[in-house]
Protein backbone atom coordinates (compact mmCIF):
# COMPACT_ATOMS: atom_id res chain seq x y z
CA UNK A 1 -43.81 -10.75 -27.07
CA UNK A 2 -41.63 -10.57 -30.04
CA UNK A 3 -41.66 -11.68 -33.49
CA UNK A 4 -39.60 -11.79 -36.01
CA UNK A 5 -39.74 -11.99 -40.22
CA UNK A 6 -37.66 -12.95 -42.74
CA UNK A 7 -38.37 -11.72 -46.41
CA UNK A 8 -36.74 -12.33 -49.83
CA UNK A 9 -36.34 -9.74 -52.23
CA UNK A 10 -35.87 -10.55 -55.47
CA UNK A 11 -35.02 -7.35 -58.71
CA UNK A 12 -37.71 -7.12 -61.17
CA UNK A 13 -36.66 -8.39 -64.56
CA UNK A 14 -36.60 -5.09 -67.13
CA UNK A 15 -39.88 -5.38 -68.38
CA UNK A 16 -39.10 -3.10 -71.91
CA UNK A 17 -36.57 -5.21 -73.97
CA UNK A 18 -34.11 -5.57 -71.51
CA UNK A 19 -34.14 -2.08 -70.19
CA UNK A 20 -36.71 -0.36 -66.66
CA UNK A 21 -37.19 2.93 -69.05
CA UNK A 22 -38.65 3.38 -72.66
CA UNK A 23 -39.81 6.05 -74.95
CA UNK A 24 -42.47 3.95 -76.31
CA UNK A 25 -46.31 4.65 -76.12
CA UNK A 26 -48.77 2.07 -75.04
CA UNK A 27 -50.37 -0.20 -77.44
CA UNK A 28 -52.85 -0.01 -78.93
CA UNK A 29 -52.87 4.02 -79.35
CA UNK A 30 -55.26 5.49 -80.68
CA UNK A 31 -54.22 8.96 -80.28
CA UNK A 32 -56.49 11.24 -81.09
CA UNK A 33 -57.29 15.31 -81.56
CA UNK A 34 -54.24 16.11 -79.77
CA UNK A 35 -50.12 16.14 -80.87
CA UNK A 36 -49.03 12.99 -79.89
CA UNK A 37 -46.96 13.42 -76.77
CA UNK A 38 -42.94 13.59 -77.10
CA UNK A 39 -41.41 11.25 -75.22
CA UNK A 40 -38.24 12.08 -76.14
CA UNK A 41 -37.01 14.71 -73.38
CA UNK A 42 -34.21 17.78 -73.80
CA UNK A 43 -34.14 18.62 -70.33
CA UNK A 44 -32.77 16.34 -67.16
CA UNK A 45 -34.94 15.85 -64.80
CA UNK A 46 -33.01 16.94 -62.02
CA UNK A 47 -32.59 20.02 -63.42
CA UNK A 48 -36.21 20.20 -64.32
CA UNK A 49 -36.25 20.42 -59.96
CA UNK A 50 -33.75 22.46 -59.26
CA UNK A 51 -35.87 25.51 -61.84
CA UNK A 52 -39.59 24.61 -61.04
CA UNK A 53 -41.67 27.04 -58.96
CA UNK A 54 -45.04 27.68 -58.42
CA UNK A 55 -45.07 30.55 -61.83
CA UNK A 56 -42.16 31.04 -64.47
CA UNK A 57 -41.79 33.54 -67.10
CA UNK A 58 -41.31 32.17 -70.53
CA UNK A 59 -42.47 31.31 -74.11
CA UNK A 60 -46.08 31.19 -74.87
CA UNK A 61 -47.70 28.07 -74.94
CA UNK A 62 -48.42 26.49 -78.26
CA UNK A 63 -51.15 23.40 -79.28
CA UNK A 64 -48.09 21.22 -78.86
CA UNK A 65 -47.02 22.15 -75.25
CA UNK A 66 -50.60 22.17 -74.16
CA UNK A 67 -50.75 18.71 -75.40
CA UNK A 68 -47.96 17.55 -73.74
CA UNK A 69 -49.05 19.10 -70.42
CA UNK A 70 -52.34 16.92 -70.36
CA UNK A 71 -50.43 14.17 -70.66
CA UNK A 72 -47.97 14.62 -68.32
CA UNK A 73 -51.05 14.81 -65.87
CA UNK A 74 -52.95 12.24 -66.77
CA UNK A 75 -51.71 10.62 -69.98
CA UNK A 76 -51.39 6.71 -70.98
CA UNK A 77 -48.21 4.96 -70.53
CA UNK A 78 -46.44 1.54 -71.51
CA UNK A 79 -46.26 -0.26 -68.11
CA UNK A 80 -49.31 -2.33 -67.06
CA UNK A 81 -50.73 -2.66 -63.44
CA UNK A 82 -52.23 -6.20 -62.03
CA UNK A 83 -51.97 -7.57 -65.96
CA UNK A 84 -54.03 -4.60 -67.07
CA UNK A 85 -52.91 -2.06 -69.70
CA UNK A 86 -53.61 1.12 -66.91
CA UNK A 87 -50.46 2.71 -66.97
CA UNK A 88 -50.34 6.69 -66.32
CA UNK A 89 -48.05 9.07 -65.79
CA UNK A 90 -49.61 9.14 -62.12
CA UNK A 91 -49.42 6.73 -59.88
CA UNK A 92 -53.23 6.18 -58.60
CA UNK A 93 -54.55 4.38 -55.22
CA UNK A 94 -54.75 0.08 -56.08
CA UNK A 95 -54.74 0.88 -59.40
CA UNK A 96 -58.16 3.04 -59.46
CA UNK A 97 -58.90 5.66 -63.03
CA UNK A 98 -61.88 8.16 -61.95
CA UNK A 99 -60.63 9.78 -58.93
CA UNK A 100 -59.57 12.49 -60.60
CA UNK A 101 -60.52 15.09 -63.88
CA UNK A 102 -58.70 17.00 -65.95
CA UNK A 103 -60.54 20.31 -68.10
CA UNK A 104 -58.68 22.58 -70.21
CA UNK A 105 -60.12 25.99 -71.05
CA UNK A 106 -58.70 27.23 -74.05
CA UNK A 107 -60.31 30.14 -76.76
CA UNK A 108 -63.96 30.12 -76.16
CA UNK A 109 -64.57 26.78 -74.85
CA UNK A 110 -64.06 24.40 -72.05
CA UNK A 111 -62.71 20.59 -72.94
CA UNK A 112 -62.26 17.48 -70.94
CA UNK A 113 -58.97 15.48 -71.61
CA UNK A 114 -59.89 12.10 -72.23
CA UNK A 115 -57.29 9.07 -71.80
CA UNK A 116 -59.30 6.05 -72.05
CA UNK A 117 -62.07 4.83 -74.60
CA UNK A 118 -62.70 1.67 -75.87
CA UNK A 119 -60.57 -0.39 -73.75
CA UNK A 120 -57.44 1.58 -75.41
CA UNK A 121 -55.47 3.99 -74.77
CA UNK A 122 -56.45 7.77 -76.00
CA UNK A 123 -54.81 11.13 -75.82
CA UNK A 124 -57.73 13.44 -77.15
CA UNK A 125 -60.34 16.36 -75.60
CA UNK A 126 -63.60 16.55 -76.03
CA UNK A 127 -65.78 19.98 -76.03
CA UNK A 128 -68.15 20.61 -73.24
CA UNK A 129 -69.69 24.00 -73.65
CA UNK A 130 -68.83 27.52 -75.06
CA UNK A 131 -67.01 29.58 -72.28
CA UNK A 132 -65.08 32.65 -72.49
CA UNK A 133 -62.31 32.07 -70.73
CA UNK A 134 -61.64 35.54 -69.47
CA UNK A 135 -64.94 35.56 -67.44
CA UNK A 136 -63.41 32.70 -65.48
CA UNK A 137 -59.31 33.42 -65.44
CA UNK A 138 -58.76 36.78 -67.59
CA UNK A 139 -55.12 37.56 -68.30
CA UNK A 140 -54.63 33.90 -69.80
CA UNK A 141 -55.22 32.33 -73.28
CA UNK A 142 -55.52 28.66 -71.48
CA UNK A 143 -55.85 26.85 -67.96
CA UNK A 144 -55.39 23.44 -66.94
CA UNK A 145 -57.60 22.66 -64.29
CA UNK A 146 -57.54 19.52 -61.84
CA UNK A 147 -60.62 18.56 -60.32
CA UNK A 148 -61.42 15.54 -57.92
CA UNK A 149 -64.50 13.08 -58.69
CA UNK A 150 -65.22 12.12 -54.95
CA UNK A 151 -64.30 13.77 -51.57
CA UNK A 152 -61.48 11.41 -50.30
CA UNK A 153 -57.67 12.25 -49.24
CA UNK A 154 -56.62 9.88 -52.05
CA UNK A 155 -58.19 11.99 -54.80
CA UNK A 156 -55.98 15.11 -53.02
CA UNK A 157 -53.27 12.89 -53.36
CA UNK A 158 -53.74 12.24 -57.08
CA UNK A 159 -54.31 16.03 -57.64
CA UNK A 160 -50.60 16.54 -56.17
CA UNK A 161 -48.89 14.11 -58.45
CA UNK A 162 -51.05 15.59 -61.59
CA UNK A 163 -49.36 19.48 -60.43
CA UNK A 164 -45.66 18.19 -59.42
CA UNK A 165 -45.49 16.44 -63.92
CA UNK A 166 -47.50 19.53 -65.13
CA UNK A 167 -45.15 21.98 -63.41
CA UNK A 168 -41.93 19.76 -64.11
CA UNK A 169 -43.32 19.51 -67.95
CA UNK A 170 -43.77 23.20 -68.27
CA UNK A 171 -40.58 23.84 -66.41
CA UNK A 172 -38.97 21.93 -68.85
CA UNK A 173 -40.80 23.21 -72.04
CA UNK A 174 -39.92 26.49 -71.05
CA UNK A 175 -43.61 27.79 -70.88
CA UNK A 176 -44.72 30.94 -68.76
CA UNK A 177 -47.40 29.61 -66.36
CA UNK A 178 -48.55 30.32 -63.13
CA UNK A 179 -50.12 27.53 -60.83
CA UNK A 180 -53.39 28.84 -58.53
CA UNK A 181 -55.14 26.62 -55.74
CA UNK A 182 -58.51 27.68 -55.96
CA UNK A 183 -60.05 30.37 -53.78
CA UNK A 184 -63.85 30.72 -52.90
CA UNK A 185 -64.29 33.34 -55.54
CA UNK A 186 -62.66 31.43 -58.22
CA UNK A 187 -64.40 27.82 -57.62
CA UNK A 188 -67.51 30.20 -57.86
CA UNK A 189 -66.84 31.16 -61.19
CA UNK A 190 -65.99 27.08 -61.81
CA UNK A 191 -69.21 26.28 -60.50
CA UNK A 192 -71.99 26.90 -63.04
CA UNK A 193 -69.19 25.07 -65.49
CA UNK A 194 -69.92 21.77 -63.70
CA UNK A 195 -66.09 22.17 -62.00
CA UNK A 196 -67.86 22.85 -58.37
CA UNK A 197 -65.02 20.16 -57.01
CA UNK A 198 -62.05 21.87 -58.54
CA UNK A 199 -58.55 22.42 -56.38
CA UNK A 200 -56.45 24.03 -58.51
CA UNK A 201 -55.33 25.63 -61.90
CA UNK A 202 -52.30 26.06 -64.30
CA UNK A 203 -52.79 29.44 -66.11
CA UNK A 204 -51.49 29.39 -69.39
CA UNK A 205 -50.09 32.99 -71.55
């Protein structure tokens, strides 16, 4: 048997003023104890490809660029999904927000980087516990680590989109980093943090 179907495909109409792209955050934003993110990027994004590895030597990171880095994991954006204001700068499976955490160790303490609260949009961290971040990762002054919320292939998934921004964003900053997936020893260490289900890492100088 054989069957056949016939589809119409009609453009979407530029959703920001008349253009597909914009520079603008989501509204409401509420911001919060981080730099706002710039949205305003020096570097083409092709480019951005052609230099990003896996580690790259360069400036040291500041507040600013570790600010932009959480967002270009998991920050808030304009466009809205299924009438809801859940834009990020991941795509996520039908739409879902908790498949996935960031943490950022940084000085003596671990954070989690919050994008949601109050049915707005946020770009903020909040302090879990006093850690000395060269027990866990010495050699770095901060890490960016991804962890997944529930064993499923989509949470991998989401973890792969969060690296690919992270290393185009630091790429493009001009940051020295250096991306680890987790080990057994290392995941050890993340353990007694409450990070037992983290993948991977983005060591910060």
């Amino acid at each position: 048997m054989h069957a056949t179907a016939r589809m119409v495909i009609k453009p979407i109409h530029p959703p920001y003023s008349g253009s597909y792209w914009t520079s603008s955050r989501p509204r409401p934003w509420l911001g919060g104890n981080l730099p706002d993110p710039d949205l305003h990027g020096k570097v083409p994004f092709f480019e951005a490809i052609e230099r990003a590895s896996t580690a790259l030597e360069g400036t040291k990171s500041s507040p600013r660029g570790i600010s932009q880095l959480l967002w270009a994991a998991r920050g808030r954006t304009p466009h809205e999904y299924r009438g809801r204001k859940w834009g990020m700068t991941i795509p996520t499976w039908a739409g879902g927000q908790n498949y996935t955490s960031v943490h950022l160790l940084s000085g003596n303490g671990l954070y989690e980087y919050i994008n949601w609260s109050g049915n707005a949009p946020v770009h903020r961290i909040e302090r879990l516990r006093d850690v000395d971040i060269q027990s866990v990762s010495p050699g770095c002054t901060s890490c960016i680590i991804l962890s997944t919320n529930e064993r499923t292939k989509r949470a991998l998934w989401e973890i792969g989109y969060m690296l690919e921004n992270i290393i185009l964003q630091a790429t493009a900053l001009g940051v020295k980093y250096e991306v680890r997936m987790l080990g057994h020893e290392e995941k050890r260490k993340l353990t007694p943090l409450g990070l037992s289900s983290a993948v991977t890492a983005v060591r910060l100088f």
